[in-house]
N, C-alpha and C. Protein backbone atom coordinates (compact mmCIF):
# COMPACT_ATOMS: atom_id res chain seq x y z
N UNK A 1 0.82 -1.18 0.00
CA UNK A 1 0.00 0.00 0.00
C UNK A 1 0.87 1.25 0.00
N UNK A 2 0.12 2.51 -0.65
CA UNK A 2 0.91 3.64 -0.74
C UNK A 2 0.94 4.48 0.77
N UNK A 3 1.90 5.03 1.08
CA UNK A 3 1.88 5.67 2.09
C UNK A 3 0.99 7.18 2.01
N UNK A 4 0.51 7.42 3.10
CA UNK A 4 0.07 9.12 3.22
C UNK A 4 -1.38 9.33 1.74
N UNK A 5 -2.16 8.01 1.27
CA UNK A 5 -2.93 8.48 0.39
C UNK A 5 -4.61 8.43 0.88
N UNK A 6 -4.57 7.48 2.10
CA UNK A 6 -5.70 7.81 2.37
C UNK A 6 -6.55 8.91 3.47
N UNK A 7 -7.49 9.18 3.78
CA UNK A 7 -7.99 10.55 3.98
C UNK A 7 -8.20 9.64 5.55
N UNK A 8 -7.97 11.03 6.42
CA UNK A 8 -8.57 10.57 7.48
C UNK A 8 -9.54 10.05 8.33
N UNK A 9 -9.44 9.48 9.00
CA UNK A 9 -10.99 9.05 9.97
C UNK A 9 -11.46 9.08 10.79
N UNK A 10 -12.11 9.88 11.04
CA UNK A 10 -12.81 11.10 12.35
C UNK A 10 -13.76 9.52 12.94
N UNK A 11 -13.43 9.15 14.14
CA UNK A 11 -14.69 8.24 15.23
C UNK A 11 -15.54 8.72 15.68
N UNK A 12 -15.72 10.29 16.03
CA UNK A 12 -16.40 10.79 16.39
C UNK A 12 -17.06 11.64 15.98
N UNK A 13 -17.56 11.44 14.34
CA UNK A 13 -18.22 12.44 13.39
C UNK A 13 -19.66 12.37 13.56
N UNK A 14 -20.25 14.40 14.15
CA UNK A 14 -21.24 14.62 14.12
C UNK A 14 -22.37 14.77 12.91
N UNK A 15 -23.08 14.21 12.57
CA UNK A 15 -24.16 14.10 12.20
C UNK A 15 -25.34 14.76 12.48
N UNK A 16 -26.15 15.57 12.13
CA UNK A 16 -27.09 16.64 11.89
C UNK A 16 -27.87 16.61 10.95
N UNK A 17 -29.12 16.23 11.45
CA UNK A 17 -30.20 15.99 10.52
C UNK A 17 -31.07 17.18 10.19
N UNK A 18 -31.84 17.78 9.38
CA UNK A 18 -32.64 18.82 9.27
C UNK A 18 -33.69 18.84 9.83
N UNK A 19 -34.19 17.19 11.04
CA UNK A 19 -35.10 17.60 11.69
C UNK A 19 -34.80 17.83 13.58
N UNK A 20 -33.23 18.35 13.55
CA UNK A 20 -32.46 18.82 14.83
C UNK A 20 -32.04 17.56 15.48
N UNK A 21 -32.10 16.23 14.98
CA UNK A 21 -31.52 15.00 15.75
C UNK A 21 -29.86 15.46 14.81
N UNK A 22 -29.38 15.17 16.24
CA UNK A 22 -28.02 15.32 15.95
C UNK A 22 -27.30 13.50 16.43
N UNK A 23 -26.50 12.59 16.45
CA UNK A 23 -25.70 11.37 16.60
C UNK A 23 -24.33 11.79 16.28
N UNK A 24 -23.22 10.94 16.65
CA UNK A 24 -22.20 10.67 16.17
C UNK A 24 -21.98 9.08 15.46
N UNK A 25 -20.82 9.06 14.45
CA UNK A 25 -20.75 7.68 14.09
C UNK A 25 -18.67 8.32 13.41
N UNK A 26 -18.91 6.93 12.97
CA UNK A 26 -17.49 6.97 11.84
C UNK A 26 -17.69 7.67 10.76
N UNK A 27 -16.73 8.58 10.37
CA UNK A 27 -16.54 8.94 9.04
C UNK A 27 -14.70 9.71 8.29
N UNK A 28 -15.02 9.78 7.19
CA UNK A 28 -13.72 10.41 6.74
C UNK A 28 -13.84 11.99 6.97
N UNK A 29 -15.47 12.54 7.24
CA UNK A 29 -15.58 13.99 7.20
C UNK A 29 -16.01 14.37 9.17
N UNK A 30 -15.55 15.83 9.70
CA UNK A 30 -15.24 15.54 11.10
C UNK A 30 -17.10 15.61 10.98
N UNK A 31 -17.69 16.50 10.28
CA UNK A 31 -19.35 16.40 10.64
C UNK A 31 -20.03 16.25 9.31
N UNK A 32 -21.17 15.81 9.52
CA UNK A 32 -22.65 15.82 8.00
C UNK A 32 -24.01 16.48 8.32
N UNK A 33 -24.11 17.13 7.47
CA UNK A 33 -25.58 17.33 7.36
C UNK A 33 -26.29 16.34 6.36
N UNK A 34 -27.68 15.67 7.42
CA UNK A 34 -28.74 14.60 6.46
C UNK A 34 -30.05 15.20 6.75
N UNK A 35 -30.55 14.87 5.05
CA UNK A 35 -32.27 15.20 5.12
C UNK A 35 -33.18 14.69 6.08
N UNK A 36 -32.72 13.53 5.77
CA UNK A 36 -33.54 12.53 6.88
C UNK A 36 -32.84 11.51 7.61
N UNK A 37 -33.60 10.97 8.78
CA UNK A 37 -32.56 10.01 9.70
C UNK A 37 -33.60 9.42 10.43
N UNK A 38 -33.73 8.32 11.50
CA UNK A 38 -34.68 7.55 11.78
C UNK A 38 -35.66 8.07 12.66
N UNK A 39 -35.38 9.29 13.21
CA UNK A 39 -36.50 9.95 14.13
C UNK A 39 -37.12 10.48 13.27
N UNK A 40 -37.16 11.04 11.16
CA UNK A 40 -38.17 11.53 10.96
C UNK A 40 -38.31 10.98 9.61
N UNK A 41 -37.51 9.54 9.03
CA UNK A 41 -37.98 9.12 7.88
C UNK A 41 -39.72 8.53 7.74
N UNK A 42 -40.36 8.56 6.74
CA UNK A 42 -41.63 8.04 7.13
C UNK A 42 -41.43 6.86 7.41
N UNK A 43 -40.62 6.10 6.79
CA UNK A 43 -40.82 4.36 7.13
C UNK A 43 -40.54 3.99 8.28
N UNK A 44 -40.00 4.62 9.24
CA UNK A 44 -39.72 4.35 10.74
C UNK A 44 -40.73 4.72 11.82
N UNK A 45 -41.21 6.27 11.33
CA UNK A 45 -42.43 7.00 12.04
C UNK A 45 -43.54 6.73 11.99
N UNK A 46 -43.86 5.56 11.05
CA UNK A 46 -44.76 4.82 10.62
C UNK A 46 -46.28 5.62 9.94
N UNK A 47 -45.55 7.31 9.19
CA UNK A 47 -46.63 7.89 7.94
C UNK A 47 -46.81 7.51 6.96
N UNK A 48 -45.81 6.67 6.59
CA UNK A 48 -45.72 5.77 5.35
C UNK A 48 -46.56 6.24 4.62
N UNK A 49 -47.48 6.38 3.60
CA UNK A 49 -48.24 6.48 2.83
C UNK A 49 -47.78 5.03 1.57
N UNK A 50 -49.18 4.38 1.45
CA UNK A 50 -48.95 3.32 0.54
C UNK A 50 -49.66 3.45 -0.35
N UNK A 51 -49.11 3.26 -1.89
CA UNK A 51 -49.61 3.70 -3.11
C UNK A 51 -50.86 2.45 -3.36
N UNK A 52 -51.70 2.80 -3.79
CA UNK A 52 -52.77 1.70 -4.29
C UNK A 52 -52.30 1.62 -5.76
N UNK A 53 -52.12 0.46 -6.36
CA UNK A 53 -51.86 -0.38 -7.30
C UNK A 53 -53.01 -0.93 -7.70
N UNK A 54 -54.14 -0.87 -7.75
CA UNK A 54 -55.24 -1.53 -7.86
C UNK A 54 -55.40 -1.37 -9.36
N UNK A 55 -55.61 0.43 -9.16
CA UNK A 55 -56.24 0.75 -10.48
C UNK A 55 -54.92 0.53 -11.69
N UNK A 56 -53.89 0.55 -11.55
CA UNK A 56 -52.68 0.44 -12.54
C UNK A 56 -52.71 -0.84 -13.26
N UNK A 57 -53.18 -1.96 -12.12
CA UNK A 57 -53.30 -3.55 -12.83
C UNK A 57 -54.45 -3.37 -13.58
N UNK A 58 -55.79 -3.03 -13.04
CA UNK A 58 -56.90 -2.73 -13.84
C UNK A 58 -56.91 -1.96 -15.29
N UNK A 59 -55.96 -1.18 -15.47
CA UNK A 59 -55.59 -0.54 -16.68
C UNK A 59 -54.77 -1.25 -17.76
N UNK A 60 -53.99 -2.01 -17.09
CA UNK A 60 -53.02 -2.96 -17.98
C UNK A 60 -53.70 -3.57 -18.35
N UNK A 61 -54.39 -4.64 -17.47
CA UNK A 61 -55.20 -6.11 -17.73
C UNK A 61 -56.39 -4.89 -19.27
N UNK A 62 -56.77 -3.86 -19.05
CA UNK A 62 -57.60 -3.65 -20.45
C UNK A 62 -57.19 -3.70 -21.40
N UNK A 63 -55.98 -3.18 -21.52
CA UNK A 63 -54.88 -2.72 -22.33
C UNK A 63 -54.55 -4.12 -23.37
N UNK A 64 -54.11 -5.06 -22.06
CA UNK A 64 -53.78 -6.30 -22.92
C UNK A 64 -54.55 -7.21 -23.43
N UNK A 65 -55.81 -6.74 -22.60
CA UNK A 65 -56.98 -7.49 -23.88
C UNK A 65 -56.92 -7.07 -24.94
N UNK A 66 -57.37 -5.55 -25.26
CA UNK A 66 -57.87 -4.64 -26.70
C UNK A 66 -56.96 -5.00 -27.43
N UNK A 67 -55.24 -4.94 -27.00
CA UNK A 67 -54.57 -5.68 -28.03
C UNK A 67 -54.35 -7.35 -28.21
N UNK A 68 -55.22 -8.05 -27.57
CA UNK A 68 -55.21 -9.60 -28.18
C UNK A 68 -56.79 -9.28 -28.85
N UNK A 69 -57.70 -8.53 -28.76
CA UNK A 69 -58.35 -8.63 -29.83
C UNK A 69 -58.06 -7.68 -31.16
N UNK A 70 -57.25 -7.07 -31.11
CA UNK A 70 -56.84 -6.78 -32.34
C UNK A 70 -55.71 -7.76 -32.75
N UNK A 71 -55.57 -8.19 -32.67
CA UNK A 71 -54.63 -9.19 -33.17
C UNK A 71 -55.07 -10.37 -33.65
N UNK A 72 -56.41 -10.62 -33.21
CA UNK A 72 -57.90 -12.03 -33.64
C UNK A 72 -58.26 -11.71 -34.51
């Protein structure tokens, strides 16, 4: 390995989320700013919002009839 090429590594790099949760962890940078983090992603906070797929299959399944009867 080359000497003196890799970047340093801060153990105690602060972390700062945009919804004021601040942590430390490992990194090469001494701090970060993140959009989101587990006190305010939806999938953790449990807002989730879940897309209905219902009507998308219902549209296909027409779709791929009209073209097997054009094709009869």
């Amino acid at each position: 390995m080359k000497p003196d090429i890799h970047p340093t590594y801060h153990e105690q790099a602060k972390i700062v989320c945009s919804c004021g949760n601040t942590f430390t962890t490992g990194s090469t940078a001494e701090s970060l700013r993140v959009d989101l983090c587990s006190k305010c992603h939806p999938f953790y906070t449990g807002q989730q919002k879940l897309v209905d797929t219902e009507g998308q299959v219902d549209r296909f399944m027409q779709r791929l009839r009209r073209s097997k009867r054009m094709q009869d």
